[in-house]
C-alpha atoms as a PDB file:
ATOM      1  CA  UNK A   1      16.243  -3.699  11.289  1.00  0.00           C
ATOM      2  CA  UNK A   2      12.486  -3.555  12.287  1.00  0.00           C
ATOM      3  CA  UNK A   3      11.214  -0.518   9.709  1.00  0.00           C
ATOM      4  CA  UNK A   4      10.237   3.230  12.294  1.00  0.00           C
ATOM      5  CA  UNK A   5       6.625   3.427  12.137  1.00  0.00           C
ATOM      6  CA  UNK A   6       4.799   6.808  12.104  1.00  0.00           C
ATOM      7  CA  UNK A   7       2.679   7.692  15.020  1.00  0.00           C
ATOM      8  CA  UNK A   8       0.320   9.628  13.413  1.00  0.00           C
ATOM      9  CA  UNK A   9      -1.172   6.569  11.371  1.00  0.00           C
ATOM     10  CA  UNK A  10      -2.412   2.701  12.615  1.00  0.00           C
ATOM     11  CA  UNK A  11       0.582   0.559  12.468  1.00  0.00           C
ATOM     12  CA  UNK A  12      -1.696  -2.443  10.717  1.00  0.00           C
ATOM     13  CA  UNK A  13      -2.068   0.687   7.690  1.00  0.00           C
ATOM     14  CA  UNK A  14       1.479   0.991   7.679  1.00  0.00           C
ATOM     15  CA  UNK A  15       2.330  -2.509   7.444  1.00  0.00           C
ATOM     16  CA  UNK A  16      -0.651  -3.246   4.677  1.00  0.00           C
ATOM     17  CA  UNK A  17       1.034  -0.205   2.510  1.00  0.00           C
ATOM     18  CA  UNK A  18       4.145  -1.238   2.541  1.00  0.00           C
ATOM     19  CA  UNK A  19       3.066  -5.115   1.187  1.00  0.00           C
ATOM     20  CA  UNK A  20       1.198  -2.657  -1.130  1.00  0.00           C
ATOM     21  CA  UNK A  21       3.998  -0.928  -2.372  1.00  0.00           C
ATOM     22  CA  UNK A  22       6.449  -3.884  -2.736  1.00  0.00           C
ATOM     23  CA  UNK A  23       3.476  -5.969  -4.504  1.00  0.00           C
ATOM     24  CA  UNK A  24       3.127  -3.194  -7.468  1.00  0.00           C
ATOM     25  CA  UNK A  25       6.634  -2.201  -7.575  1.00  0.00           C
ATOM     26  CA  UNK A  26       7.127  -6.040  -8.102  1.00  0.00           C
ATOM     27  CA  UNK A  27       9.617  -6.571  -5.436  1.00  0.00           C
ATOM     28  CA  UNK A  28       6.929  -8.942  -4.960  1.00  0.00           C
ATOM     29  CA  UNK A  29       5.232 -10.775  -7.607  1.00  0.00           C
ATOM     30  CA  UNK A  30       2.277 -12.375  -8.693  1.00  0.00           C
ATOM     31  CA  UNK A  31       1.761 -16.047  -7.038  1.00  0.00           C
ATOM     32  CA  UNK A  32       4.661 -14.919  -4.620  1.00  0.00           C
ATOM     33  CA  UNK A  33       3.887 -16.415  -1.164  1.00  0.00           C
ATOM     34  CA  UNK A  34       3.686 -14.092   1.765  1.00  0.00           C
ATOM     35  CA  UNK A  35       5.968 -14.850   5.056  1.00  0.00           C
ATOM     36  CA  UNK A  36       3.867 -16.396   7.562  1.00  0.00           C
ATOM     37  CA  UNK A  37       2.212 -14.083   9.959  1.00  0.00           C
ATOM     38  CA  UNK A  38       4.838 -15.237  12.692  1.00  0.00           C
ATOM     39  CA  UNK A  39       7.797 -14.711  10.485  1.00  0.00           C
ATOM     40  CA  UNK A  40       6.177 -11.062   9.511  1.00  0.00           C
ATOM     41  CA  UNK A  41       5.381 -10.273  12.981  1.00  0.00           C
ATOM     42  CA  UNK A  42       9.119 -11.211  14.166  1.00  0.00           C
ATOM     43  CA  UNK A  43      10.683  -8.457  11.367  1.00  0.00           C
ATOM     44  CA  UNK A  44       8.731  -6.078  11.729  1.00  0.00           C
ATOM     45  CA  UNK A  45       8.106  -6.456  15.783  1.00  0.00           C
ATOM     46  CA  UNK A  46       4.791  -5.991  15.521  1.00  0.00           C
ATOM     47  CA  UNK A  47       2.200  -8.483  17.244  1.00  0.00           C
ATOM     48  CA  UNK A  48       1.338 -11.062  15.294  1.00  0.00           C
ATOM     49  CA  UNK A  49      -2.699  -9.987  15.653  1.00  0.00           C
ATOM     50  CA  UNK A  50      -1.556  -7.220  13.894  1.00  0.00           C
ATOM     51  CA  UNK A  51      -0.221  -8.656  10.913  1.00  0.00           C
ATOM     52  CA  UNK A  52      -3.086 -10.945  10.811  1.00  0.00           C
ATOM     53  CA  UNK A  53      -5.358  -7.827  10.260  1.00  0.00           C
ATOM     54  CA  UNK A  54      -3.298  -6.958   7.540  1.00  0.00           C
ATOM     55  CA  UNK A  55      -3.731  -9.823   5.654  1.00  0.00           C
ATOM     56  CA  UNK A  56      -6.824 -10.114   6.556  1.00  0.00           C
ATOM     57  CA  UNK A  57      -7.516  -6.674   4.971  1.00  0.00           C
ATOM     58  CA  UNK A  58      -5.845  -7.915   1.565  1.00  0.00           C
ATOM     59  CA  UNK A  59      -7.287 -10.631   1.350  1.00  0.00           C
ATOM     60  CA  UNK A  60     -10.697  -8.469   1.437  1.00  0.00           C
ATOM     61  CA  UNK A  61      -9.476  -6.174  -1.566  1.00  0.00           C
ATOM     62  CA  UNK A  62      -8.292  -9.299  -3.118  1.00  0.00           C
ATOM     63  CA  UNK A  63      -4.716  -8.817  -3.689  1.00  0.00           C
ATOM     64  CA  UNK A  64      -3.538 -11.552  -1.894  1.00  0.00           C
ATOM     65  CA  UNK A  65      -4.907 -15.257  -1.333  1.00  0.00           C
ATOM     66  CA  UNK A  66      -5.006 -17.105   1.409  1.00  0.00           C
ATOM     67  CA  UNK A  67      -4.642 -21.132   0.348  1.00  0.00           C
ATOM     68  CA  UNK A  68      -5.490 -23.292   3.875  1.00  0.00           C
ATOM     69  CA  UNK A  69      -2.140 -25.006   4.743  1.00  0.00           C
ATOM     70  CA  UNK A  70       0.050 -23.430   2.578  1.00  0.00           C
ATOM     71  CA  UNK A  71       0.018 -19.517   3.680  1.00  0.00           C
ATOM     72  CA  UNK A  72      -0.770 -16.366   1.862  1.00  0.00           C
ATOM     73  CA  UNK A  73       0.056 -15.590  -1.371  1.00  0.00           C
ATOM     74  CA  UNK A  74       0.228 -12.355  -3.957  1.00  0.00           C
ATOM     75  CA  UNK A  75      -2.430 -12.226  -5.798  1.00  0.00           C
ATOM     76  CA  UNK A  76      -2.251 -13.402 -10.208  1.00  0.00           C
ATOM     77  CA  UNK A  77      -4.653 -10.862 -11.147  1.00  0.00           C
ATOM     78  CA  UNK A  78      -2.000  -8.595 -13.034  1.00  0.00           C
ATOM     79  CA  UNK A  79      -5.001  -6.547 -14.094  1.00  0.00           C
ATOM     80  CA  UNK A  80      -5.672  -5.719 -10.544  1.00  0.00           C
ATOM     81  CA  UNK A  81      -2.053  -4.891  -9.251  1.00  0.00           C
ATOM     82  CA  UNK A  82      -1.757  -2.637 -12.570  1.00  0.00           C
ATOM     83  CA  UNK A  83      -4.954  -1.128 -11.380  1.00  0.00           C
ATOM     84  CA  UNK A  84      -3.818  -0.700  -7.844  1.00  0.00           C
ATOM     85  CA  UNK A  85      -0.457   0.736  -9.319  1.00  0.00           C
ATOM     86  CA  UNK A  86      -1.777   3.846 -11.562  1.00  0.00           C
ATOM     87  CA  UNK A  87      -4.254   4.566  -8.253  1.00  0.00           C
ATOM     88  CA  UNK A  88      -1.277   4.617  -5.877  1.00  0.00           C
ATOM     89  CA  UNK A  89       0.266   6.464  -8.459  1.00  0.00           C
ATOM     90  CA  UNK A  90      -2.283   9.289  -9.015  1.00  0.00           C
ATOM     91  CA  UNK A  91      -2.944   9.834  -5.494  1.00  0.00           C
ATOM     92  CA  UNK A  92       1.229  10.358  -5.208  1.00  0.00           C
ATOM     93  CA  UNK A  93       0.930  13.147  -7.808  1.00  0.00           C
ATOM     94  CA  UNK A  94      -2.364  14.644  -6.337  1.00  0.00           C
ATOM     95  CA  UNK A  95      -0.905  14.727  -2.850  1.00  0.00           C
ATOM     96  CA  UNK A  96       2.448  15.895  -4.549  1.00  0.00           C
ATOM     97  CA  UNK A  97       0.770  18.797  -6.486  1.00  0.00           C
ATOM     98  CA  UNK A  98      -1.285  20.024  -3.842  1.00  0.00           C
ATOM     99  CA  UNK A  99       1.239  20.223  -1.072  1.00  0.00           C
ATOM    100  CA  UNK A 100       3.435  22.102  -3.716  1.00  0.00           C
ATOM    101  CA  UNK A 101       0.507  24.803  -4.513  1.00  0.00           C
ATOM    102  CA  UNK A 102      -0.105  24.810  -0.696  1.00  0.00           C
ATOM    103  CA  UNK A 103       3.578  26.295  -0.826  1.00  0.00           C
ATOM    104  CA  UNK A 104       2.418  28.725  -3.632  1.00  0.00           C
ATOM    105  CA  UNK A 105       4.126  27.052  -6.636  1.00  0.00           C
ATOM    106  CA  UNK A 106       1.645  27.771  -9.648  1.00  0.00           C
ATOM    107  CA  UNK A 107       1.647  24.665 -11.943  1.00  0.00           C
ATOM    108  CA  UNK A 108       3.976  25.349 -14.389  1.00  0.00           C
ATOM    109  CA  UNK A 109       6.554  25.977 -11.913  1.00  0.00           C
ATOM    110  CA  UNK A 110       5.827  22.786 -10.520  1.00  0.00           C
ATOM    111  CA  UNK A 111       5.925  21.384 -14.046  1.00  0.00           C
ATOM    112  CA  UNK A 112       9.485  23.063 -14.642  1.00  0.00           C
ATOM    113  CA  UNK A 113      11.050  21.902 -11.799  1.00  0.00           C
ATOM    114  CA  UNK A 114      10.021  17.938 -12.353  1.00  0.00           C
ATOM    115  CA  UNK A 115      11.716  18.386 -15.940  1.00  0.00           C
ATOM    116  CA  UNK A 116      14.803  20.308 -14.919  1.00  0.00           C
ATOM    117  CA  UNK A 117      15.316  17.546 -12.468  1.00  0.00           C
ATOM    118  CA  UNK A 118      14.805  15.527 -15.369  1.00  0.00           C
ATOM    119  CA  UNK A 119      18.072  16.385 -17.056  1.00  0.00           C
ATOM    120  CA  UNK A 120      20.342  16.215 -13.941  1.00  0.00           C
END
């Protein structure tokens, strides 16, 4: 089932975040090669200019290779994904703590509630 794509944000961003997210969460890995832009475009219905832009766009922040005749791969710069990984991870927490203050939770509420959850 093609994923629902949110209409507030460019669906080429949506795509690129999701390779993003399954590249540092390892569901792909390093060396991994990338379905085709065809194959991509087909699953995800989305037209195939579209995916192109998104590889296109990681091959520019190098964490993926394109190898002529053979397709796109994941980059093997571990140092790079980890990288990518505690940056995607800090902006999660920012955006987390900040829309929980914007609700009026003081930090150590916030803090309270992540370890109560913790123990259930």
């Amino acid at each position: 089932m093609p994923p629902q794509f949110q209409q507030n944000k460019p669906i080429y961003l949506q795509v690129m975040d999701q390779l993003i997210q399954e590249i540092v969460s390892r569901q792909r890995k390093p060396g991994e090669k990338l379905p085709s832009v065809r194959e991509l475009a087909i699953a995800t219905s989305v037209n195939p200019n579209t995916i192109q832009r998104v590889y296109r766009e990681l091959e520019q922040r190098h964490i993926t290779e394109t190898k002529r005749g053979q397709g796109t791969f994941v980059t093997e710069d571990r140092a790079l994904i980890t990288t990518i990984r505690e940056e995607l991870k800090q902006q999660y927490v920012n955006d987390f703590v900040h829309d929980m203050e914007a609700l009026g939770f003081s930090k150590q509420e916030i803090i309270a509630s992540i370890q109560e959850g913790e123990t259930k």
